[in-house]
C-alpha atoms as a PDB file:
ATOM      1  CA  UNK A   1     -17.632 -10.662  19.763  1.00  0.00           C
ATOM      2  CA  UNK A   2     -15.372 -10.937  16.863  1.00  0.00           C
ATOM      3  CA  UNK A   3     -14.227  -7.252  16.670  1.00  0.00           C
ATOM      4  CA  UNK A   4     -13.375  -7.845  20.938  1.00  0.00           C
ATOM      5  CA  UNK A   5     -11.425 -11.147  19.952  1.00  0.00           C
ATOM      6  CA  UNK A   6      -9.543  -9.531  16.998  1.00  0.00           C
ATOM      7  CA  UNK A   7      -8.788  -6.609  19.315  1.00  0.00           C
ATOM      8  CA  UNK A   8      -7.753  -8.962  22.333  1.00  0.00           C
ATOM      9  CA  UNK A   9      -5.057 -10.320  19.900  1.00  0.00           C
ATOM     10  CA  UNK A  10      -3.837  -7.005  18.658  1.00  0.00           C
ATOM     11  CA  UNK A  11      -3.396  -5.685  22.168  1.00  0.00           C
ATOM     12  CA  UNK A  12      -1.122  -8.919  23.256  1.00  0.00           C
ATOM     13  CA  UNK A  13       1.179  -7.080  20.813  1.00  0.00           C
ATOM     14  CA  UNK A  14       0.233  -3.646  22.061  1.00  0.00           C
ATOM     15  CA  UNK A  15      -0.684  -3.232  18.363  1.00  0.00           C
ATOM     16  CA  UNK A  16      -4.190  -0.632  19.419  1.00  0.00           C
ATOM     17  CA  UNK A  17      -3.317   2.544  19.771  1.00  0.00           C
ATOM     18  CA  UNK A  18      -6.012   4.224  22.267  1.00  0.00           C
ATOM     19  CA  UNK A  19      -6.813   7.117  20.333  1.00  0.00           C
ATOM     20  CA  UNK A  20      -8.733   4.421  17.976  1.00  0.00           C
ATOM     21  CA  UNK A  21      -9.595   1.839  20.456  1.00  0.00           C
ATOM     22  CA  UNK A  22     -13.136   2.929  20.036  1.00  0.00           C
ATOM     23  CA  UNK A  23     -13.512   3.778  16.394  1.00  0.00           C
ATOM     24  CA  UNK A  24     -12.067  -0.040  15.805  1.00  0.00           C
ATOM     25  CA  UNK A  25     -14.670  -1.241  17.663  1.00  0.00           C
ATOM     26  CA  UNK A  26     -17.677   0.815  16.003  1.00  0.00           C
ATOM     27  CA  UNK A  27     -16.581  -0.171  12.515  1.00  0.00           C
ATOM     28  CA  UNK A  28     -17.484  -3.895  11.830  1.00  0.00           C
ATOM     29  CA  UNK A  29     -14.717  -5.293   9.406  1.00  0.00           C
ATOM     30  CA  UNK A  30     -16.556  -8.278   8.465  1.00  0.00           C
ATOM     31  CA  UNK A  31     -19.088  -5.762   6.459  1.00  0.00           C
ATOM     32  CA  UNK A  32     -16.514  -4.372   3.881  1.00  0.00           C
ATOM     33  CA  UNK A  33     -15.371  -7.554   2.760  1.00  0.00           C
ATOM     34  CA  UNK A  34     -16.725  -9.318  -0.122  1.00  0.00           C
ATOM     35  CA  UNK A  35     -18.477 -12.547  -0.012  1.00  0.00           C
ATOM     36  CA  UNK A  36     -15.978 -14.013  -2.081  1.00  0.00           C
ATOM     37  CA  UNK A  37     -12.205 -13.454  -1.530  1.00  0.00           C
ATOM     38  CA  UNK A  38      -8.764 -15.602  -1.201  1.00  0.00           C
ATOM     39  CA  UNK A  39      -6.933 -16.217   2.025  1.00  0.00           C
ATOM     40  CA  UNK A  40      -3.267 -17.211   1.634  1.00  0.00           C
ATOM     41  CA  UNK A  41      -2.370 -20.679   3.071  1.00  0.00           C
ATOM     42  CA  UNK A  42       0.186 -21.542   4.979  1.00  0.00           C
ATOM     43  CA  UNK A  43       2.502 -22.027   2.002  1.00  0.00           C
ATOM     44  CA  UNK A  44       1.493 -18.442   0.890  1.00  0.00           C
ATOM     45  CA  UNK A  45      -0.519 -19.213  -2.317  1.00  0.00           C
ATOM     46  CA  UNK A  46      -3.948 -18.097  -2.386  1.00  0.00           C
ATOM     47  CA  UNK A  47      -6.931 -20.125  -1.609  1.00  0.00           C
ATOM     48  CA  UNK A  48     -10.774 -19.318  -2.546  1.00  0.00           C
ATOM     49  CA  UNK A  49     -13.121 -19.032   0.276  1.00  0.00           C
ATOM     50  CA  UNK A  50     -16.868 -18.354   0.105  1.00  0.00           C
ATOM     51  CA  UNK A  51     -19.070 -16.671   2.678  1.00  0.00           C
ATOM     52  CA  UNK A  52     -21.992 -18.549   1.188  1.00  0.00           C
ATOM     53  CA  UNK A  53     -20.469 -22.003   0.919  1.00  0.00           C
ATOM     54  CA  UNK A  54     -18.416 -21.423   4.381  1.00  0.00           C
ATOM     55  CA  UNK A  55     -19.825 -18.360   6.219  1.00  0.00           C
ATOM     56  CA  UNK A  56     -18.075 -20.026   9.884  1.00  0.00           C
ATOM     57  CA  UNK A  57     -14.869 -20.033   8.424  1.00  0.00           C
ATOM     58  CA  UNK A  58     -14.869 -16.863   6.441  1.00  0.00           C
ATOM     59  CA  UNK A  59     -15.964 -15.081   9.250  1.00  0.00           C
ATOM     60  CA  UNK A  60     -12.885 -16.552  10.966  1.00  0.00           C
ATOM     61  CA  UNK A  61     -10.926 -15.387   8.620  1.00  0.00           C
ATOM     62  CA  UNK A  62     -11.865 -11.767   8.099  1.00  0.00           C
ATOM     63  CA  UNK A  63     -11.504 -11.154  12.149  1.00  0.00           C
ATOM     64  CA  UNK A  64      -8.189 -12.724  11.726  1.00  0.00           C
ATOM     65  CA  UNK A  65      -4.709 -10.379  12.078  1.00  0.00           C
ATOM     66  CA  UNK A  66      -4.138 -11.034   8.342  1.00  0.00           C
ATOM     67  CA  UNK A  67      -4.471  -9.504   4.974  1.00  0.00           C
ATOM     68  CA  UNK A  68      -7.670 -10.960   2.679  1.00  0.00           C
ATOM     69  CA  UNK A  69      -7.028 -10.621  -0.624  1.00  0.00           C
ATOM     70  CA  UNK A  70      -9.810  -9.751  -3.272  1.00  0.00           C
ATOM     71  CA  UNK A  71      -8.628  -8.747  -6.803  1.00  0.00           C
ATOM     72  CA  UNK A  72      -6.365 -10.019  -8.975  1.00  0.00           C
ATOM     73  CA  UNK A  73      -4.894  -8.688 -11.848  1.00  0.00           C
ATOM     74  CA  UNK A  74      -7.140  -5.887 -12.078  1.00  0.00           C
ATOM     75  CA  UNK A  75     -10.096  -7.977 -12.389  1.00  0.00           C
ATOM     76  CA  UNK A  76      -8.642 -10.058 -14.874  1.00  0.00           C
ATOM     77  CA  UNK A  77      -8.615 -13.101 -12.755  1.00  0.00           C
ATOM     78  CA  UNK A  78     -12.227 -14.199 -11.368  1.00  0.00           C
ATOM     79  CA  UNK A  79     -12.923 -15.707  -8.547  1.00  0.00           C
ATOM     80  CA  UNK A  80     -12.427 -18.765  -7.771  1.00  0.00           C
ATOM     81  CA  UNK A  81      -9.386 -19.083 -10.007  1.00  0.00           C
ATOM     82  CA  UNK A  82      -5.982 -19.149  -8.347  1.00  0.00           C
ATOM     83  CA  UNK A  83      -4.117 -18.646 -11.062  1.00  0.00           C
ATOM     84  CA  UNK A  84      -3.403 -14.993 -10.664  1.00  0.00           C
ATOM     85  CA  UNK A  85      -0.383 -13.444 -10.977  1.00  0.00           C
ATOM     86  CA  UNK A  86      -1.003  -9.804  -9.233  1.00  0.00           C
ATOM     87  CA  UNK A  87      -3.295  -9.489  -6.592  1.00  0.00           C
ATOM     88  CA  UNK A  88      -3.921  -5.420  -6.872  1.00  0.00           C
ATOM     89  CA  UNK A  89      -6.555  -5.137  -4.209  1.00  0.00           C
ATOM     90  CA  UNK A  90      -6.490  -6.457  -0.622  1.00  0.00           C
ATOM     91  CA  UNK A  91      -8.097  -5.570   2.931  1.00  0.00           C
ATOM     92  CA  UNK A  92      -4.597  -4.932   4.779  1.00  0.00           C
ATOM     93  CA  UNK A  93      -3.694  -6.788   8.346  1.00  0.00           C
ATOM     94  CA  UNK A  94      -5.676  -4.702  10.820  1.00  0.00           C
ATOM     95  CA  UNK A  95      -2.318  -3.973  12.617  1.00  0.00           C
ATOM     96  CA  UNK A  96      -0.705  -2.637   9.792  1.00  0.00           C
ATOM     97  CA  UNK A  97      -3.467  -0.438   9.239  1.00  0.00           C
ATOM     98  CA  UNK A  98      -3.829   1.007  13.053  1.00  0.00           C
ATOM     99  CA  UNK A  99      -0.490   1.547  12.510  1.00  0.00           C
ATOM    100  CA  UNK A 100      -0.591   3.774   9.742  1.00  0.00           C
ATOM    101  CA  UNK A 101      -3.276   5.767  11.436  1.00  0.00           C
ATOM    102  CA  UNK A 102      -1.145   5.600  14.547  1.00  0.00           C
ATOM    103  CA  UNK A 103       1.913   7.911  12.248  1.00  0.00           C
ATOM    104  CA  UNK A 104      -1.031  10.065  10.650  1.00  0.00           C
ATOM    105  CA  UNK A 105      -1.664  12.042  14.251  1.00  0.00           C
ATOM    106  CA  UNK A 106      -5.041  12.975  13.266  1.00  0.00           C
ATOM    107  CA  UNK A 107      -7.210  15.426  15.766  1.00  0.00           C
ATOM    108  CA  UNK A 108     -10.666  16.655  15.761  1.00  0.00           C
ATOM    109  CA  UNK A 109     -11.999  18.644  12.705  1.00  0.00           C
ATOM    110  CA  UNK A 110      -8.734  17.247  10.422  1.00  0.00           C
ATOM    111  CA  UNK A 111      -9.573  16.899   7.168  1.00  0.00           C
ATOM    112  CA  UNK A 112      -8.286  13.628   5.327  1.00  0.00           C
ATOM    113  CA  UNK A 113      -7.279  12.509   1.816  1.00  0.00           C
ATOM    114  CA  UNK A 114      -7.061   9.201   1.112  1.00  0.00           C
ATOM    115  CA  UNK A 115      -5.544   7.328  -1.539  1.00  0.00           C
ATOM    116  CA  UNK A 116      -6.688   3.741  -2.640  1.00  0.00           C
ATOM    117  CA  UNK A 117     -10.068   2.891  -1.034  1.00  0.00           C
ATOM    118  CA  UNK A 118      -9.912  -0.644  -1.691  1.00  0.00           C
ATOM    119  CA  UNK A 119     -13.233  -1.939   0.431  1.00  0.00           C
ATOM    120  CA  UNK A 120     -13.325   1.202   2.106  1.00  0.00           C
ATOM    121  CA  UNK A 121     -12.670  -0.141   5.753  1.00  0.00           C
ATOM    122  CA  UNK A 122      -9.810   2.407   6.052  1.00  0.00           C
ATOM    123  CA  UNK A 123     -11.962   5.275   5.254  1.00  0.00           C
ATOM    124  CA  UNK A 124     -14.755   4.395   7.652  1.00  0.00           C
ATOM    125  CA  UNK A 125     -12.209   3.775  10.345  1.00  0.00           C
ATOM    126  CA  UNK A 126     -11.834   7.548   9.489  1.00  0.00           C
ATOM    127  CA  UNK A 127     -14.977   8.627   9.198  1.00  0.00           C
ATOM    128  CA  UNK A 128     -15.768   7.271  13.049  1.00  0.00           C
ATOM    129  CA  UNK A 129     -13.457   8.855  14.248  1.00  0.00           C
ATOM    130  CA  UNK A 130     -13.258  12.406  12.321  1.00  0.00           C
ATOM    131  CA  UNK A 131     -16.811  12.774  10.231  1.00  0.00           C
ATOM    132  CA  UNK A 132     -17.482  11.544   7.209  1.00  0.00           C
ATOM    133  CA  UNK A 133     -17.570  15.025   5.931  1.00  0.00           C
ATOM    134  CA  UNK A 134     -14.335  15.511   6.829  1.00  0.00           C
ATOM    135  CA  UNK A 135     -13.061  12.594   4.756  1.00  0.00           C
ATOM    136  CA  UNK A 136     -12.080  12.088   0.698  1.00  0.00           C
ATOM    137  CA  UNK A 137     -11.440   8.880  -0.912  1.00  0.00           C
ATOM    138  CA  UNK A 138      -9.966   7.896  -4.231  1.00  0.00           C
ATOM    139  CA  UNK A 139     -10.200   4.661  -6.018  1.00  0.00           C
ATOM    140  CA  UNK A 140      -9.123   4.428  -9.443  1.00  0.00           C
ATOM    141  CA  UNK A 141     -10.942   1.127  -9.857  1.00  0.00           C
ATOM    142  CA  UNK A 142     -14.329   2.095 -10.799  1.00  0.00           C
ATOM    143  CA  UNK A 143     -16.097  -1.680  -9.624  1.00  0.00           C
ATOM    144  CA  UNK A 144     -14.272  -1.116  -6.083  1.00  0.00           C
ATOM    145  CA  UNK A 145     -15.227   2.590  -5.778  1.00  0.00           C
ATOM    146  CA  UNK A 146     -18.860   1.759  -6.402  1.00  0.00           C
ATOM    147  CA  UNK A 147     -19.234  -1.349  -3.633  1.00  0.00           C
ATOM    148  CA  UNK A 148     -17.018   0.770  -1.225  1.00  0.00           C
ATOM    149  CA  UNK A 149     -19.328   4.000  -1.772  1.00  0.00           C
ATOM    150  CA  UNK A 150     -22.368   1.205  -1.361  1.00  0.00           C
ATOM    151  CA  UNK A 151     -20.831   0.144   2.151  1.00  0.00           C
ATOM    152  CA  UNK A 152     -20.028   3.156   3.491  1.00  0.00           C
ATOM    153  CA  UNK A 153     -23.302   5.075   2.652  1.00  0.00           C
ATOM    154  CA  UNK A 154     -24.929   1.773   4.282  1.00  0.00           C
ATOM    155  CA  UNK A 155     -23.033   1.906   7.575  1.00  0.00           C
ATOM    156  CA  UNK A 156     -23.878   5.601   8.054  1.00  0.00           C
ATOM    157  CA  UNK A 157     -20.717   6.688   6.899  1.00  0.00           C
ATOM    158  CA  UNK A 158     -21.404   8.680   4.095  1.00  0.00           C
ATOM    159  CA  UNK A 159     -17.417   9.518   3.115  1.00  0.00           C
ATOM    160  CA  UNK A 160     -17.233  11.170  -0.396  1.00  0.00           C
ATOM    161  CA  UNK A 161     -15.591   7.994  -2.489  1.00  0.00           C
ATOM    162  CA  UNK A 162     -14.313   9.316  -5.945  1.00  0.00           C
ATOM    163  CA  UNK A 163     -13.073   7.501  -8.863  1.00  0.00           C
ATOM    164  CA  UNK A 164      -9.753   8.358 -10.472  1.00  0.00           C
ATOM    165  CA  UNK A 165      -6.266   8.542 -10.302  1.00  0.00           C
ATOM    166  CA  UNK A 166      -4.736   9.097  -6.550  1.00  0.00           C
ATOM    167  CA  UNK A 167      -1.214  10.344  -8.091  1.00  0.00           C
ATOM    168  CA  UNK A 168      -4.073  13.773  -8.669  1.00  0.00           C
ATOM    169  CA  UNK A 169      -5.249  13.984  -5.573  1.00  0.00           C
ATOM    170  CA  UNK A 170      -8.092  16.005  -5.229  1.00  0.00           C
ATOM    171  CA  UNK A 171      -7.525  20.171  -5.758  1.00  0.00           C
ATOM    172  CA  UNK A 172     -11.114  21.714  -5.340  1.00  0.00           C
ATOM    173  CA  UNK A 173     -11.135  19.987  -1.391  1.00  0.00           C
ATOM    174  CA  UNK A 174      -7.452  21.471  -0.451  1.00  0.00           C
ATOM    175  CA  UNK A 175      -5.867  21.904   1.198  1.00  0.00           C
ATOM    176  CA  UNK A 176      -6.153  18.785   3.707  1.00  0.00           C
ATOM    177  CA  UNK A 177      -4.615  18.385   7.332  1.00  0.00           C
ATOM    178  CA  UNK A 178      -3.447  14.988   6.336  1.00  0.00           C
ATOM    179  CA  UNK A 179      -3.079  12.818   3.263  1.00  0.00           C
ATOM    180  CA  UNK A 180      -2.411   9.015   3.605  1.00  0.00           C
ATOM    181  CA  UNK A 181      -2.354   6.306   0.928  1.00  0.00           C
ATOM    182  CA  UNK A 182      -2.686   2.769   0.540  1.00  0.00           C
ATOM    183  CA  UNK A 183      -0.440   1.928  -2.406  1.00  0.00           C
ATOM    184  CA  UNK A 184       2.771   2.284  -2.202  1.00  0.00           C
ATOM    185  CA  UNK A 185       4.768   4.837  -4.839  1.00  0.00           C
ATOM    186  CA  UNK A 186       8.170   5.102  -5.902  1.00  0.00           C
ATOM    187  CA  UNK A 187      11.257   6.588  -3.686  1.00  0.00           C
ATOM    188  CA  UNK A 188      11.570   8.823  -6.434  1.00  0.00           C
ATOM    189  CA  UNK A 189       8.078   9.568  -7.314  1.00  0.00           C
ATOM    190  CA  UNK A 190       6.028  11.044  -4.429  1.00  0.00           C
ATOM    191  CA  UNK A 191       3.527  12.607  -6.307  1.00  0.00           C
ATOM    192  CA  UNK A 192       3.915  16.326  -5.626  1.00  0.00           C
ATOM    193  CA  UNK A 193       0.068  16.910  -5.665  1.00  0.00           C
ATOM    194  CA  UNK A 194      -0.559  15.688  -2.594  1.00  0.00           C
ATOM    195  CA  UNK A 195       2.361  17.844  -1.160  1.00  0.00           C
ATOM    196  CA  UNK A 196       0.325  20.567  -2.668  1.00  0.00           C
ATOM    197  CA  UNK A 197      -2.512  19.925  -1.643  1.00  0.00           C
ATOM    198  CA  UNK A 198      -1.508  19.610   2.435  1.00  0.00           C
ATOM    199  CA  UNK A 199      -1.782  22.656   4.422  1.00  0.00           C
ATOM    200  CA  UNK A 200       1.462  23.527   6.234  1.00  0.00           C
ATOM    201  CA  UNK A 201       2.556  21.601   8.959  1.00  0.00           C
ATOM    202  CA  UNK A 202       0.062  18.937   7.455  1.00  0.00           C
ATOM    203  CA  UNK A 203       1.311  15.181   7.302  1.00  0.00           C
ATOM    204  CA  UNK A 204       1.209  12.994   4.427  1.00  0.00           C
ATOM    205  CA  UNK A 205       1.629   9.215   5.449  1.00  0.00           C
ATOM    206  CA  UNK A 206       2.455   6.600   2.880  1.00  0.00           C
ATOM    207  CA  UNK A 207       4.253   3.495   2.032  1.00  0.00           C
ATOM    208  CA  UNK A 208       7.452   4.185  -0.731  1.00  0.00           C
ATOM    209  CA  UNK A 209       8.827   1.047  -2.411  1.00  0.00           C
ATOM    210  CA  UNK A 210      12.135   0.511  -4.769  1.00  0.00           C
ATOM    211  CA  UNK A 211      11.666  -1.793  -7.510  1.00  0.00           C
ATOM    212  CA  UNK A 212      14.944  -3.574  -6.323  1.00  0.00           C
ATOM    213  CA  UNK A 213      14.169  -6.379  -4.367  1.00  0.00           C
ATOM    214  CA  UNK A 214      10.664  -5.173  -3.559  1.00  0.00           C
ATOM    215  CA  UNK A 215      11.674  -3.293  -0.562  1.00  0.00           C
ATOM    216  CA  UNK A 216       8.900  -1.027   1.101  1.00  0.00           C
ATOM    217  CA  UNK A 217       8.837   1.111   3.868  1.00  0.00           C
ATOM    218  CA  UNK A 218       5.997   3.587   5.489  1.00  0.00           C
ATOM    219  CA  UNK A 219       7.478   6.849   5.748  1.00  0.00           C
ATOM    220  CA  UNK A 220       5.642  10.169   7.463  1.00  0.00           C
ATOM    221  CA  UNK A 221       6.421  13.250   5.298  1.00  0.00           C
ATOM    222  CA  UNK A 222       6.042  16.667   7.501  1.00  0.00           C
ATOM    223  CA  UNK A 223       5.353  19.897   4.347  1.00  0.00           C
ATOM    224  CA  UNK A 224       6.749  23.275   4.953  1.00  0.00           C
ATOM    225  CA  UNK A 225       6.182  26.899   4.415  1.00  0.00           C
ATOM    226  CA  UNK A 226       8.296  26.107   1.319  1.00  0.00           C
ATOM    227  CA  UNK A 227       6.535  23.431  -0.115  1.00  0.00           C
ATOM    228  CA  UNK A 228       8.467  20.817   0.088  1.00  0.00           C
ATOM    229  CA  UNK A 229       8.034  17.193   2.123  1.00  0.00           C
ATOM    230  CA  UNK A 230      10.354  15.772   4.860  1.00  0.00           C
ATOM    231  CA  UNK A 231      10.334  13.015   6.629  1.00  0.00           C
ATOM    232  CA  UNK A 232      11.571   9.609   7.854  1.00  0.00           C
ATOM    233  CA  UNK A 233      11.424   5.843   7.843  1.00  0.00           C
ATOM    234  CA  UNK A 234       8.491   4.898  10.429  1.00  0.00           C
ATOM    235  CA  UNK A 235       8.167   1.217   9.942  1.00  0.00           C
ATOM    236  CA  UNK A 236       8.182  -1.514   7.241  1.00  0.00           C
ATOM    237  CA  UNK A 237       5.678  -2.745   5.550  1.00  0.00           C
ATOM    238  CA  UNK A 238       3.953  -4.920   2.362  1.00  0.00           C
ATOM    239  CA  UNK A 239       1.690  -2.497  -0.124  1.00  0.00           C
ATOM    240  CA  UNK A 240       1.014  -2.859  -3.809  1.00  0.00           C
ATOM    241  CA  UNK A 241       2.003  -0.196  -5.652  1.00  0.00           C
ATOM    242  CA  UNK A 242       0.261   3.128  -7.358  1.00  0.00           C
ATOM    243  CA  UNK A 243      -0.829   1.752 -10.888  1.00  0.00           C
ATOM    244  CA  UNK A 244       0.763   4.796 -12.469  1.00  0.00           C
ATOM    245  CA  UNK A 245       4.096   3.785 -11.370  1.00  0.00           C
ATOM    246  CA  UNK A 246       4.038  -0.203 -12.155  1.00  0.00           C
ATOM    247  CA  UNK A 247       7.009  -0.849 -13.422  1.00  0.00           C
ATOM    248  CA  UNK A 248       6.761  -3.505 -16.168  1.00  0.00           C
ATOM    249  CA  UNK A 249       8.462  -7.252 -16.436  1.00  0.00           C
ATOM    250  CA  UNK A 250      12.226  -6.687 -17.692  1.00  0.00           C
ATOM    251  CA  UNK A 251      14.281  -9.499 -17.419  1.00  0.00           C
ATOM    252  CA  UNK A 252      17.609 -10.425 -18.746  1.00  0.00           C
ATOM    253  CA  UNK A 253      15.824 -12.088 -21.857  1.00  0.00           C
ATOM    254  CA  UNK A 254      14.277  -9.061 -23.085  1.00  0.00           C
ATOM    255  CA  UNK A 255      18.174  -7.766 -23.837  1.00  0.00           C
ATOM    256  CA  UNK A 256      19.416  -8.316 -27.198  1.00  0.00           C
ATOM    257  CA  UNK A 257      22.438  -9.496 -27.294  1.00  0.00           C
ATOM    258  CA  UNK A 258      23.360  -7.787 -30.673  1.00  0.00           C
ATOM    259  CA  UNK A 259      21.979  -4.371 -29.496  1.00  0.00           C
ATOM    260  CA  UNK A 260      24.263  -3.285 -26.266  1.00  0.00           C
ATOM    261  CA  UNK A 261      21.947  -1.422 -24.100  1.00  0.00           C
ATOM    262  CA  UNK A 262      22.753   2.023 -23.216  1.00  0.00           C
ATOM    263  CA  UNK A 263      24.832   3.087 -19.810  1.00  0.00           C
ATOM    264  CA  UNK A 264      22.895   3.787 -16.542  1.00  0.00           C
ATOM    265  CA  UNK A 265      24.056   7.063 -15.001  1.00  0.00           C
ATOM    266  CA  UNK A 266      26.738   6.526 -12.479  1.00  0.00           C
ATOM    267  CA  UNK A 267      25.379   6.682  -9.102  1.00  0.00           C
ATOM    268  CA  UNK A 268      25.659   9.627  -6.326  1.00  0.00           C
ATOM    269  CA  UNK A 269      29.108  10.570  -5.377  1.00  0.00           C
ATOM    270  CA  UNK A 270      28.219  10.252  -1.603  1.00  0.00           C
ATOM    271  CA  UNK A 271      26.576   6.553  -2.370  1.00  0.00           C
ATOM    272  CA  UNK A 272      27.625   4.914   0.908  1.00  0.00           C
ATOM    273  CA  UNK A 273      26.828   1.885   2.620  1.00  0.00           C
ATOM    274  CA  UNK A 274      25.569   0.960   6.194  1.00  0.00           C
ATOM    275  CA  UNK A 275      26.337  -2.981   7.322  1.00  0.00           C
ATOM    276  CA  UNK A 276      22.657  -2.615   8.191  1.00  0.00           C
ATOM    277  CA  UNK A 277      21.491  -2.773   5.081  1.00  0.00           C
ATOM    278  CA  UNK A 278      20.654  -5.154   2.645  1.00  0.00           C
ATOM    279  CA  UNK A 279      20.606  -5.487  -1.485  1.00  0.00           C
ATOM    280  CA  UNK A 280      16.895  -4.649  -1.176  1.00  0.00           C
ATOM    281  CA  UNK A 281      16.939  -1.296   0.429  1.00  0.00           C
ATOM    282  CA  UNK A 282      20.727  -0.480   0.562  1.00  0.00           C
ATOM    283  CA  UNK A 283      22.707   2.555  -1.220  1.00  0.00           C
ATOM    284  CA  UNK A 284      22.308   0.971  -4.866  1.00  0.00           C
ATOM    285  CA  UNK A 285      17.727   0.270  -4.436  1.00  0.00           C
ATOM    286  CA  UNK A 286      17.450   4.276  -3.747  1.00  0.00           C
ATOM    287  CA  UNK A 287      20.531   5.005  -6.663  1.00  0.00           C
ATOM    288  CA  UNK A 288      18.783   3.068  -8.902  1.00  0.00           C
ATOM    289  CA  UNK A 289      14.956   2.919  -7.567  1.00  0.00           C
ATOM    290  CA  UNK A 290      13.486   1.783 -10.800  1.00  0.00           C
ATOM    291  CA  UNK A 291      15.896  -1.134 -11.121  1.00  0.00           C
ATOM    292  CA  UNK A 292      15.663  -4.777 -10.604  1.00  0.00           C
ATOM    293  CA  UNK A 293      17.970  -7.290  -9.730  1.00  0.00           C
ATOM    294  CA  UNK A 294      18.458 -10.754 -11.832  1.00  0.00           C
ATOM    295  CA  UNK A 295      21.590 -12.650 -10.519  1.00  0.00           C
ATOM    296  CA  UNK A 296      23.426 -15.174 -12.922  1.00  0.00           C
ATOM    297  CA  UNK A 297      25.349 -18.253 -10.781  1.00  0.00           C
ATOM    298  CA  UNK A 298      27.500 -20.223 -12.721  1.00  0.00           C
ATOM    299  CA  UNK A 299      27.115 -23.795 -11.780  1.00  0.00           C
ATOM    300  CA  UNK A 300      30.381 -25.031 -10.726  1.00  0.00           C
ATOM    301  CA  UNK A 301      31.188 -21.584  -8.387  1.00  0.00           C
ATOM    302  CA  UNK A 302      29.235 -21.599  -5.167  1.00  0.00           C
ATOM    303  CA  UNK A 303      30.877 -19.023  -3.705  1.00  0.00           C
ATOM    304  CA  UNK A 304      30.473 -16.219  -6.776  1.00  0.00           C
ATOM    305  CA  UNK A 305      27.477 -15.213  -8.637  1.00  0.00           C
ATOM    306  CA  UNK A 306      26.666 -11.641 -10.824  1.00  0.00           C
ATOM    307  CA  UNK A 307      24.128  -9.443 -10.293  1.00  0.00           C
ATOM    308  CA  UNK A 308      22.840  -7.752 -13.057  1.00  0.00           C
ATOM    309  CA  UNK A 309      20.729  -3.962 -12.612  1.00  0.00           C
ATOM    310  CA  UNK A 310      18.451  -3.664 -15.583  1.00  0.00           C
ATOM    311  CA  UNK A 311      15.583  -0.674 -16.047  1.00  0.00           C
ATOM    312  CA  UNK A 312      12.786  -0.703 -17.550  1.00  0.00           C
ATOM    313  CA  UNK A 313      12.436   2.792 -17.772  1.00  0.00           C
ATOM    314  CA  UNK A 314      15.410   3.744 -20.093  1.00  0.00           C
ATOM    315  CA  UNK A 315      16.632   0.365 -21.274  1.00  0.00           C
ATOM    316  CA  UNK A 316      20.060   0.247 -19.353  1.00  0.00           C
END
């Protein structure tokens, strides 16, 4: 009754795409989540909620068109405490996930590599509809590999869950008809193992981010005869990102002011501008994809402010 209720309010946004209609329904979402998780409030900060001390309302809100958060900080942070400051694991919106499988076109007998397992809903959404022999997961969380392996194997779904690093993908299985992943990796960092590892003509769906004002977009990469991975923009979207290519806290006090930092290199020649775009994922995010933006106002100028670029990665 849940599953029908969460599906009623996906299709009043025509958010169901047939071709998983029934594989949404066969794969109970409520089972993947643990019993303890946060739900952001209204106000966006995170708020503890027990399946044992509230199992109505938790319920509620894992059939709910919204993401349930459960890890912060690696681990770091234990539940109940709200304190985190990096949630790095989450059971996405259930929209934003059909959509994803929506731009990964799979067909019968595809093989599929996925990156991130997270609670492993994703992969048995998979698995219904393709095999679970025809499905790889990676986790690089060993704790959330093991209860995701534990779930699936339990629902009948027995989709080989590895732990490691996604950026490797997986050689000894490839190539694969499709790769997606769940974390989101750099503009200028799309690991070239999974283009290697995609048979030609394969698709490899994922979410690329800019560290400049957080910008993220889900983009559907098409590989050639050549090797190489094209693609476009197919929607916009909130991911965490790969944990290889975290880029660390760099703010304008880390400079010191008696050591000048070194010079960026100057942008493309072609850098252009649309009046579509904005700061976060205009010309100067995909110049300088590794860059983040403080901005300095001065008090009595309302009008005026500067922007400073720093990186992380080279000091500049």
């Amino acid at each position: 009754m849940m599953i029908e209720r969460l599906i009623a309010e996906l299709d009043s946004a025509d958010a169901v795409p047939a071709e998983w209609r029934n594989a949404f329904l066969a794969v109970p979402r409520h089972v993947f989540l643990p019993a303890r998780v946060w739900m952001d409030d209204e106000q966006g900060r995170p708020q503890p909620l027990s399946r044992e001390e509230d199992p109505e309302r938790w319920l509620r809100a894992v059939y709910r068109n919204a993401p349930v958060l459960i890890q912060f900080d690696d681990g770091t942070t234990r539940w109940p405490d709200t304190h985190g400051e990096v949630c790095t694991s989450s059971a996405s919106k259930p929209d934003l996930v059909l959509s994803m499988l929506a731009a990964l076109d799979v067909h019968d007998g595809h093989t599929v590599l996925e990156i991130g397992t997270g609670t492993g809903y994703t992969a048995a959404l998979l698995a219904a509809r393709l095999g679970a022999p025809n499905i790889i997961t990676i986790e690089i969380d060993s704790g959330l590999a093991t209860s995701a392996r534990a779930t699936l194997d339990a629902s009948g779904l027995p989709v080989t869950v590895l732990t490691g690093h996604g950026a490797q993908g997986h050689p000894s299985k490839a190539p694969y008809d499709r790769v997606i992943s769940t974390a989101a990796g750099r503009v200028d960092e799309l690991p070239y193992s999974w283009v290697a590892q995609t048979r030609v003509g394969g698709v490899i769906v994922t979410p690329m981010r800019t560290d400049f004002g957080g910008s993220v977009a889900l983009v559907r990469f098409t590989v050639d005869k050549d090797g190489l991975a094209t693609g476009r923009v197919v929607g916009r979207i909130g991911f965490m990102a790969l944990r290889g290519q975290r880029t660390p806290e760099w703010t304008l006090a880390h400079l010191d002011p008696d050591d000048p930092p070194p010079s960026a290199p100057p942008p493309p020649s072609n850098l252009g501008a649309s009046p579509k775009t904005t700061m976060s994922d205009g010309p100067l995010a995909h110049a300088y994809p590794a860059a983040s933006g403080n901005t300095n106002q001065p008090p009595t100028d309302r009008k005026h402010h500067l922007l400073w670029l720093l990186d992380p990665t080279n000091g500049s």
